[in-house]
Protein backbone atom coordinates (compact mmCIF):
# COMPACT_ATOMS: atom_id res chain seq x y z
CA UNK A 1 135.43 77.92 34.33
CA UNK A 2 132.26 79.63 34.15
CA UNK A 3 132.54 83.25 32.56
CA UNK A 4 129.37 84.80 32.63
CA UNK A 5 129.24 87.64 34.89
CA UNK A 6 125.46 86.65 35.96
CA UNK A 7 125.05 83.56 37.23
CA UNK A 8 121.55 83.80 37.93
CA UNK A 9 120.06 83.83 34.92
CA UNK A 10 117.86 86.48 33.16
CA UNK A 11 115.05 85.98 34.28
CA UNK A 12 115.98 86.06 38.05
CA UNK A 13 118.00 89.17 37.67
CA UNK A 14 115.33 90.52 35.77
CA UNK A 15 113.18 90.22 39.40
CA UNK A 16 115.60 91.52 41.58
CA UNK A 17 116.75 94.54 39.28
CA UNK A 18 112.88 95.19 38.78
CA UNK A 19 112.01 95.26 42.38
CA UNK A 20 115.65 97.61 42.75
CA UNK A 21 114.61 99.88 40.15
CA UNK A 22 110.84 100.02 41.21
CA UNK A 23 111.88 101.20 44.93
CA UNK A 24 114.11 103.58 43.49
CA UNK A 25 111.97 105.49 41.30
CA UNK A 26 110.11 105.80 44.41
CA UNK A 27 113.13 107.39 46.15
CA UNK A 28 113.26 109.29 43.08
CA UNK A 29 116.53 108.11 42.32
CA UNK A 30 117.08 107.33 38.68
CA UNK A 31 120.22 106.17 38.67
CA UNK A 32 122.93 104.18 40.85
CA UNK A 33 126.70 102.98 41.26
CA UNK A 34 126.67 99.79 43.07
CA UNK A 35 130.24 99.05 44.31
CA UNK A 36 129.26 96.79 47.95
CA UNK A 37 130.50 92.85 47.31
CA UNK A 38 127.09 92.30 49.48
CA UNK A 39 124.98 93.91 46.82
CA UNK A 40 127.50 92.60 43.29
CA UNK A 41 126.61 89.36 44.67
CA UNK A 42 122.83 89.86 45.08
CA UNK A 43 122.85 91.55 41.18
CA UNK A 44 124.36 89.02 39.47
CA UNK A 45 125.27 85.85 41.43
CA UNK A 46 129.05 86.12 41.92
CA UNK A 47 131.67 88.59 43.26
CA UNK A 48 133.61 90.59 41.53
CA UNK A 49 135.71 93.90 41.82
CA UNK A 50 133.84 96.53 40.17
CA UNK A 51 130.74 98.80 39.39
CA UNK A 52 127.51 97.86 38.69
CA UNK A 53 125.63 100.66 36.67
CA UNK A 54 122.14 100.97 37.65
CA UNK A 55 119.65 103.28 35.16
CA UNK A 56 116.04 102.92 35.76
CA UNK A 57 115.77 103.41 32.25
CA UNK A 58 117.55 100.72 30.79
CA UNK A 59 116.39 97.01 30.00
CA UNK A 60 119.24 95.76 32.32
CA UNK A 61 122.77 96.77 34.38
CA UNK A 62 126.07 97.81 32.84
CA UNK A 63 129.09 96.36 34.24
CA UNK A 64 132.45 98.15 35.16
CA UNK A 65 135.01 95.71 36.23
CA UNK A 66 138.39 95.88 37.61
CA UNK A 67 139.17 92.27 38.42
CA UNK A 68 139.68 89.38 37.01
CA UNK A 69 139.25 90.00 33.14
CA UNK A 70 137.40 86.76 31.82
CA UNK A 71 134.48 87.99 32.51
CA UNK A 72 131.45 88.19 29.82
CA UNK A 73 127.81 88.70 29.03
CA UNK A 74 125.90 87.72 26.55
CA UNK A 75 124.47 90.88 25.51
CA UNK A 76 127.01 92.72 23.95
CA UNK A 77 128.61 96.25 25.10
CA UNK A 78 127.16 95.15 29.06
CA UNK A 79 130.85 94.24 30.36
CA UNK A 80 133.49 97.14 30.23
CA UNK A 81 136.77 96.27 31.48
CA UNK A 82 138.40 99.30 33.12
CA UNK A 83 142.18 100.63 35.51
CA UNK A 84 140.45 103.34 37.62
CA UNK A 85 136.54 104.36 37.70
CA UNK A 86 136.90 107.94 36.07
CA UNK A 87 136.59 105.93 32.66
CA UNK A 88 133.07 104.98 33.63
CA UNK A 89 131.54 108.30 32.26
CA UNK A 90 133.14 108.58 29.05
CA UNK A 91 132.40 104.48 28.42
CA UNK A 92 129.19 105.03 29.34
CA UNK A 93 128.82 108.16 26.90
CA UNK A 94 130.33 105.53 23.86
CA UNK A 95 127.37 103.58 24.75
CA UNK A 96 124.92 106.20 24.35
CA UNK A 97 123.91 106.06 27.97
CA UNK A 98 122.89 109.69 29.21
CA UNK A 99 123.91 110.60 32.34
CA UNK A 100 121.55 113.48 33.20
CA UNK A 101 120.62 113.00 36.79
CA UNK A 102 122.70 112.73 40.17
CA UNK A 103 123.79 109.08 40.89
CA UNK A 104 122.85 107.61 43.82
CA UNK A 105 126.09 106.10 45.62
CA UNK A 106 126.00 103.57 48.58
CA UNK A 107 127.12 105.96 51.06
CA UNK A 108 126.43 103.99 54.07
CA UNK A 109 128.93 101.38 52.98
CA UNK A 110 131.57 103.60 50.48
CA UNK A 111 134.23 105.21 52.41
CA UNK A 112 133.76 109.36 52.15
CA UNK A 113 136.75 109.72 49.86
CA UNK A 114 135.51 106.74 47.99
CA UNK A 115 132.17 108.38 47.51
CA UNK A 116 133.58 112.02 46.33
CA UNK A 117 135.84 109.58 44.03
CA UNK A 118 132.73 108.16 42.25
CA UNK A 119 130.86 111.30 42.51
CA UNK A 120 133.26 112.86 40.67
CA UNK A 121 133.35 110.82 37.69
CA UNK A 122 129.74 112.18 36.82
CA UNK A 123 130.82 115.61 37.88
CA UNK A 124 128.94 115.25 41.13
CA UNK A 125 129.09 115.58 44.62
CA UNK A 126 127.69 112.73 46.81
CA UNK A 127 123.63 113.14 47.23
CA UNK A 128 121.91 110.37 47.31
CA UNK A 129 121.85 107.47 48.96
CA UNK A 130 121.10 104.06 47.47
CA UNK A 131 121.77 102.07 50.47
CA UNK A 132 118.25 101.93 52.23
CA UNK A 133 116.78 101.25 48.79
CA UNK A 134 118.99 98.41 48.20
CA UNK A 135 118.44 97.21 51.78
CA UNK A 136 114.82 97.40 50.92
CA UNK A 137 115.02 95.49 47.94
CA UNK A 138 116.71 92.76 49.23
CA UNK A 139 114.78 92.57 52.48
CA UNK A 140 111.96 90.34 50.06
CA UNK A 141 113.67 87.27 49.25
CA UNK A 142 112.81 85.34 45.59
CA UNK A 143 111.87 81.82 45.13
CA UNK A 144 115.56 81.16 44.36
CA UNK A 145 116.98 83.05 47.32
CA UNK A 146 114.34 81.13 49.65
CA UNK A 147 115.58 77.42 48.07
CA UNK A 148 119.31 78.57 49.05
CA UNK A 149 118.25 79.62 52.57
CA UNK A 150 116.61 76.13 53.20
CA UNK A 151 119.42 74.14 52.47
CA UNK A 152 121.56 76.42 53.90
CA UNK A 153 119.07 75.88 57.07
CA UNK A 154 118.91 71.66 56.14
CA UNK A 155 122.98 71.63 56.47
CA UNK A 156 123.35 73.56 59.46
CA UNK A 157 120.72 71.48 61.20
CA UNK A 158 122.57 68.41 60.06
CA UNK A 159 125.85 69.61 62.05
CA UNK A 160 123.94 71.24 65.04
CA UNK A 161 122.32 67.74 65.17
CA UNK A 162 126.57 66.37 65.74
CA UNK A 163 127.52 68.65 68.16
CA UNK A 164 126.84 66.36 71.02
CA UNK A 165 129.37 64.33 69.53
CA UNK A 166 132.23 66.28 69.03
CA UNK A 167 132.58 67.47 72.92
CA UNK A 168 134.73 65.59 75.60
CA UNK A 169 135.39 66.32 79.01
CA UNK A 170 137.73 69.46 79.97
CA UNK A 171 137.07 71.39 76.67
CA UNK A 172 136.95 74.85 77.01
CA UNK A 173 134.27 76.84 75.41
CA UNK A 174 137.26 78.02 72.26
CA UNK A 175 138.36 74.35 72.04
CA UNK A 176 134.55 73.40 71.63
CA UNK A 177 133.56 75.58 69.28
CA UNK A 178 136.65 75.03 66.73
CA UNK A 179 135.51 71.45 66.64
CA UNK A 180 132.16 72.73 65.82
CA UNK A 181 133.61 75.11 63.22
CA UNK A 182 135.48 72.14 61.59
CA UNK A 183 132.36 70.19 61.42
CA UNK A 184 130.89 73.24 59.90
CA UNK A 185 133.51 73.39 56.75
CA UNK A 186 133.30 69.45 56.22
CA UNK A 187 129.72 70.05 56.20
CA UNK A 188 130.53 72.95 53.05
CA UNK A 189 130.35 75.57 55.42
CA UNK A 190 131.65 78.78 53.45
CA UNK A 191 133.12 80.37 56.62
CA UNK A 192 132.31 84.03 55.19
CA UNK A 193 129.87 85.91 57.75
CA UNK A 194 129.00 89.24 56.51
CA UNK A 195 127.27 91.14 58.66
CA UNK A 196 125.57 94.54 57.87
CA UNK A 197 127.17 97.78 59.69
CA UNK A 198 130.37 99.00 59.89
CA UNK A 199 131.10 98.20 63.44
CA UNK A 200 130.15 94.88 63.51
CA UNK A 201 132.79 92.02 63.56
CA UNK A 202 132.68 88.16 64.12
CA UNK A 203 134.27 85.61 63.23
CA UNK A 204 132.22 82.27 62.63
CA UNK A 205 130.06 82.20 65.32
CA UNK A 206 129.48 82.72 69.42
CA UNK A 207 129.96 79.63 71.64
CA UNK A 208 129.26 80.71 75.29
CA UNK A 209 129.04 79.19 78.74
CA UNK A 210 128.85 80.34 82.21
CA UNK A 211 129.42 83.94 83.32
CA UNK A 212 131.01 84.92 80.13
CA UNK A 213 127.69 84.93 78.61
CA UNK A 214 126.93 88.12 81.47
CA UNK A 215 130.00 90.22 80.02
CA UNK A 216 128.77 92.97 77.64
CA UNK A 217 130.09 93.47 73.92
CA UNK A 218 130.56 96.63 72.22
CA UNK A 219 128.71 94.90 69.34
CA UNK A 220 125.04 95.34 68.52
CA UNK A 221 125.01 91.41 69.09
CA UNK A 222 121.87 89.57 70.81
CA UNK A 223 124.61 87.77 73.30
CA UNK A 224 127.94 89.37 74.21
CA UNK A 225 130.94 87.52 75.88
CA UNK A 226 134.57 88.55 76.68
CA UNK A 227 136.48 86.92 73.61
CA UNK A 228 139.73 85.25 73.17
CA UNK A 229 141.21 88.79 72.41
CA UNK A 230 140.53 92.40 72.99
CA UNK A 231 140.87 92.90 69.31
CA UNK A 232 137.51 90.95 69.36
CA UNK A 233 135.59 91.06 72.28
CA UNK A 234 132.91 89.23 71.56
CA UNK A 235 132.00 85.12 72.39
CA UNK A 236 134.08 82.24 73.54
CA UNK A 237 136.93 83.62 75.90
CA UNK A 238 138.73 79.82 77.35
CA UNK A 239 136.17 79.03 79.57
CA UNK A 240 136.55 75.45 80.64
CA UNK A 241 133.02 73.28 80.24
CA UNK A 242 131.75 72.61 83.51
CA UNK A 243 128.87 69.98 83.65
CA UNK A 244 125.95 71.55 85.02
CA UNK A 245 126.74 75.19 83.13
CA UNK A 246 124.75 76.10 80.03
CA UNK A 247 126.52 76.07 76.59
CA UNK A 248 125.15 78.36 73.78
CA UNK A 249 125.74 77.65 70.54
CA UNK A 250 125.05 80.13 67.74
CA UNK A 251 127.60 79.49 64.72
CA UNK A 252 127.56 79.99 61.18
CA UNK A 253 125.06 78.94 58.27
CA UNK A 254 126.41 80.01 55.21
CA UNK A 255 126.60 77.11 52.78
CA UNK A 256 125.49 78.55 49.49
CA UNK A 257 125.76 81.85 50.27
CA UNK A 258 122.91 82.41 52.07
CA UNK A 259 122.88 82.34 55.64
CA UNK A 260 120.50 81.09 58.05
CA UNK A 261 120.62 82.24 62.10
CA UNK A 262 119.96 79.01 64.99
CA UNK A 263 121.15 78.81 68.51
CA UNK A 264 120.51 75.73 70.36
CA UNK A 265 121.62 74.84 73.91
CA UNK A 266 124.24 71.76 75.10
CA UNK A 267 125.07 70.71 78.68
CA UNK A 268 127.52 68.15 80.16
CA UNK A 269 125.19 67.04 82.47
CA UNK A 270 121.60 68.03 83.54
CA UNK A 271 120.83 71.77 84.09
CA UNK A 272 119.11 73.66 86.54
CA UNK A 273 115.47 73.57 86.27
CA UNK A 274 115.14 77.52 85.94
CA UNK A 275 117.79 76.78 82.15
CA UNK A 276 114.99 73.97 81.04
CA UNK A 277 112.25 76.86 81.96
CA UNK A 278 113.80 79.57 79.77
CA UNK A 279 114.60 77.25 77.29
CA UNK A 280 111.35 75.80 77.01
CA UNK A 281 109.96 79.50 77.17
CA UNK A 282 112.28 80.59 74.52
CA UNK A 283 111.22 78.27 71.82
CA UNK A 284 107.38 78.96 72.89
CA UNK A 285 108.43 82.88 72.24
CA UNK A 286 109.90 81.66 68.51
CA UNK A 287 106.47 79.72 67.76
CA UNK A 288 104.78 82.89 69.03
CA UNK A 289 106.41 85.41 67.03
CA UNK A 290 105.81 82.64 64.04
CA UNK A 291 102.40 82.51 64.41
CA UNK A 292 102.14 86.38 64.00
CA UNK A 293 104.15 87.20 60.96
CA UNK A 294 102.62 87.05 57.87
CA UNK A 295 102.60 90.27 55.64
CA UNK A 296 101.47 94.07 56.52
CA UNK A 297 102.13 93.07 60.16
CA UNK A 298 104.54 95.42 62.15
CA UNK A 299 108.02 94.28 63.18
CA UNK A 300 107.77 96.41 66.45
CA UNK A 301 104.53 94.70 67.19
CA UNK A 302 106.36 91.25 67.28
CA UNK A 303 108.97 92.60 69.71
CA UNK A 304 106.32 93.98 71.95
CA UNK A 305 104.73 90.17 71.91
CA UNK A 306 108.62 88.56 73.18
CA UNK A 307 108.56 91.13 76.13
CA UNK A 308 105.30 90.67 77.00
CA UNK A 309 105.37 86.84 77.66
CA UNK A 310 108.79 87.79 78.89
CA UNK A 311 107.50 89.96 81.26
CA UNK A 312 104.28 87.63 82.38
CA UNK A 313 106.77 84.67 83.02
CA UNK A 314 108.85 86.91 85.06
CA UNK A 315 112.26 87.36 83.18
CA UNK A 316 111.79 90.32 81.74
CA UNK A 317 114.79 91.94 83.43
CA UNK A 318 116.66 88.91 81.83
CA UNK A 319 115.63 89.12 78.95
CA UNK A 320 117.97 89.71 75.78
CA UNK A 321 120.70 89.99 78.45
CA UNK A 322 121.20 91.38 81.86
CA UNK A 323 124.22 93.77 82.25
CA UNK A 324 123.19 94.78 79.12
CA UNK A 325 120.13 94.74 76.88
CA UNK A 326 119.82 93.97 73.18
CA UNK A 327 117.48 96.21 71.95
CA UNK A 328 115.81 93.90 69.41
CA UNK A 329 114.61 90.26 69.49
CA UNK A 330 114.61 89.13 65.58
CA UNK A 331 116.34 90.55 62.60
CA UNK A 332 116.43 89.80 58.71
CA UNK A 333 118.80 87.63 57.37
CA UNK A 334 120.30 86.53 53.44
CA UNK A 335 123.44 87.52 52.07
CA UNK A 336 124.41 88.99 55.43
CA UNK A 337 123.33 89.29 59.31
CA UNK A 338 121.16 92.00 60.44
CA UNK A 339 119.35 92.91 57.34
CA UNK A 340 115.74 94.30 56.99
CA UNK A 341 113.30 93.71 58.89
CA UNK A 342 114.57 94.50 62.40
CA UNK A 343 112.39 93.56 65.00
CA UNK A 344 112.96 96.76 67.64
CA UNK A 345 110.52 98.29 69.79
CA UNK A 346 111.24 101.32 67.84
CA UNK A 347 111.12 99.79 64.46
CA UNK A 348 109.38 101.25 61.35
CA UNK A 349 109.31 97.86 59.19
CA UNK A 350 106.32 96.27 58.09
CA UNK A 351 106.46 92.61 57.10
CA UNK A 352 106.20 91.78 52.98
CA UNK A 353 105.82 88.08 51.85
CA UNK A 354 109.24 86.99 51.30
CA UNK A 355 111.17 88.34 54.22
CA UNK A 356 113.36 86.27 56.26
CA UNK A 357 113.91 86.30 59.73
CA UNK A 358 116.05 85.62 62.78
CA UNK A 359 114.19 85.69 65.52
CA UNK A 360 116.46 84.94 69.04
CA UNK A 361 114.41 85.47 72.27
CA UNK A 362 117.67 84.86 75.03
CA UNK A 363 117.76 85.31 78.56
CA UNK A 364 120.76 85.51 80.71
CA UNK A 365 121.12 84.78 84.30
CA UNK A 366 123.83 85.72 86.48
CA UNK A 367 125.26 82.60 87.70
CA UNK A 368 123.73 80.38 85.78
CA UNK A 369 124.73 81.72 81.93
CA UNK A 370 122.74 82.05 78.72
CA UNK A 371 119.55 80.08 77.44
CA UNK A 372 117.37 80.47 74.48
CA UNK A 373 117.30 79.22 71.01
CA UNK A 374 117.00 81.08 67.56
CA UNK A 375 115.52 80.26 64.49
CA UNK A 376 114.95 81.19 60.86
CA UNK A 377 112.05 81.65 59.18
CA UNK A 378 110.39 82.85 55.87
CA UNK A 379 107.41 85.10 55.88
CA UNK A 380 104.24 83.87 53.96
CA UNK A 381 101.02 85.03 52.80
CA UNK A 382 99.59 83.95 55.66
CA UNK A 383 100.48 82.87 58.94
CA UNK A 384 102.56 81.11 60.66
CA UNK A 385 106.18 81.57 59.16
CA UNK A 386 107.83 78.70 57.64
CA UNK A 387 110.83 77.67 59.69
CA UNK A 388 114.02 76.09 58.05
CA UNK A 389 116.50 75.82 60.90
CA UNK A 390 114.64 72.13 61.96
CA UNK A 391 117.52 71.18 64.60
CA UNK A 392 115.80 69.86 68.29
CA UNK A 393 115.44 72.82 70.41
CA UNK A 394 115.26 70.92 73.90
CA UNK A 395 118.63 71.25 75.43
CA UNK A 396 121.04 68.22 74.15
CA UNK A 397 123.33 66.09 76.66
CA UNK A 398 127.03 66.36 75.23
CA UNK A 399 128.50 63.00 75.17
């Protein structure tokens, strides 16, 4: 059993707190309560249920932890066990930590009357906000993050690669894509899909053929779908596998943590020609985009590019749906779905060197169903973007 709180090492924290600390002195934030599992895991490696203490000031974080109690560090006085978070100020007032500026809570993630909790502890109110700087920080991805996102990406282009495999005839689109989810957690799948926003829900993944792929979603998803349930309307809904009918596959790629994003597209038998054309133009969209990004480029700029050879081919009212429109044709991706940077006609990012990104130019066509393919890459100095989600992209017979 290993009890170190940080798993990743000193010198590996050290970057990421740096960069964290860095973007919020330029906030001018000084110091921050870091409560999100999304963000505890980024810090130090593992999950835990607790604070992180964040002081610009300091050589490195102070831990407040609820559960479970074996955890330690190795410098002494970091790790305070504690029952309720009002004993954070006094322990941090044993420790000779002065707490003499507001601190900054993740208030687009704490619940309000978790937020006045914690605020209160320091005698505060809620002020500021650490959650864009900590979005920010971990939109730029470290040599270490970037090694778990490829093999994340080499595993789920290993099972993507077995998918043809694990179809037979009269399977309907839920049926299909638990056999692909099983293949998934053999492969060491984690399961775990975190996704960014608080109105955002999904299980492992979106499996969709045929006119399901035309009903709209009340999530800020690139495809919709009805569901199995109104409780989750989004994806697979029982839809039996015709041959002939488009099936999109977009599941999960979280095997160390890190996910990484890929759609490809299955058949039971040969598709209409207009499915090989948007296929075929969806995967020249992804090269595209790849060829652009490379740093100080901007993300809107990259959207613009996907309409426009959207638009020349003539699918631009298909394009990232039809009864409804995604408004975005990439997004960043790590510890969860729909990080930093977006790429949204309306979009402020600029690229940085180390971002990673989904990028998922889809069409849909009424009576036909869903085509397009997604892949993940990682930004570089210079262009193109590395991919790491290395599956085939042509559309793959189902045996």
């Amino acid at each position: 059993m290993n009890t170190a709180i940080n798993l990743l090492g000193e010198k590996e924290q050290a970057l990421r707190t740096g960069r964290l600390c860095s973007l919020m002195e330029k906030a001018g934030i000084v110091c921050a309560l870091i409560r999100d599992n999304a963000n505890i895991y980024w810090l130090t490696g593992r999950v835990f249920r607790g604070y992180i203490y964040i002081d610009t000031r300091l050589e490195a974080p102070l831990y407040f932890v609820r559960q479970p109690n074996h955890l330690r560090d190795v410098r002494e006085g970091a790790v305070h066990f504690i029952r309720k978070p009002e004993q954070i100020a006094s322990m941090l007032s044993e420790a000779s930590v002065t707490v003499d500026a507001p601190v900054a809570l993740e208030l687009d993630s704490d619940a309000y009357s978790e937020a006045v909790r914690l605020a209160a502890v320091f005698g505060q109110l809620p002020q500021q906000n650490l959650s864009p700087v900590v979005r920010l920080a971990r939109a730029v991805k470290t040599a270490v993050e970037q090694a778990m996102l490829r093999e994340s990406g080499i595993r789920q282009s290993y099972v993507y690669e077995r998918i043809p495999r694990l179809y037979h005839e009269g399977m309907t689109d839920i049926e299909f894509q638990i056999e692909i989810e099983r293949a998934s957690r053999l492969e060491g799948c984690l399961g775990q899909f975190r996704v960014a926003g608080s109105d955002m829900e999904l299980f492992m993944g979106n499996v969709l053929t045929g006119d399901n792929a035309d009903t709209p979603s009340p999530y800020d998803f690139a495809m919709g779908g009805e569901g199995a349930d109104p409780s989750i309307p989004v994806g697979a809904n029982g839809t039996v596998i015709k041959p002939g009918a488009p099936v999109m596959v977009d599941v999960n790629g979280n095997y160390t943590g890190y996910m990484t994003d890929m759609t490809r597209m299955y058949s039971a038998a040969p598709l209409d020609s207009r499915a090989v054309e948007l296929n075929r133009l969806s995967a020249d969209i992804c090269d595209a985009l790849a060829a652009m990004m490379k740093p100080g480029v901007e993300a809107k700029a990259l959207y613009e590019k996907a309409l426009a050879i959207a638009t020349e081919a003539g699918y631009a009212d298909f394009f990232m749906g039809h009864r409804y429109h995604a408004g975005f044709v990439g997004h960043g991706i790590g510890i969860e779905v729909n990080e930093q940077p977006v790429l949204a006609p309306r979009s402020r990012d600029i690229l940085e060197e180390g971002n990673v990104i989904a990028v998922e130019p889809k069409f849909v066509l009424p009576g036909l169903g869903a085509v397009g393919v997604e892949n993940t890459y990682i930004v570089r100095a210079e262009a193109p973007a590395e991919r790491i989600t290395n599956a085939r992209t042509d559309i793959s017979l189902l045996d």
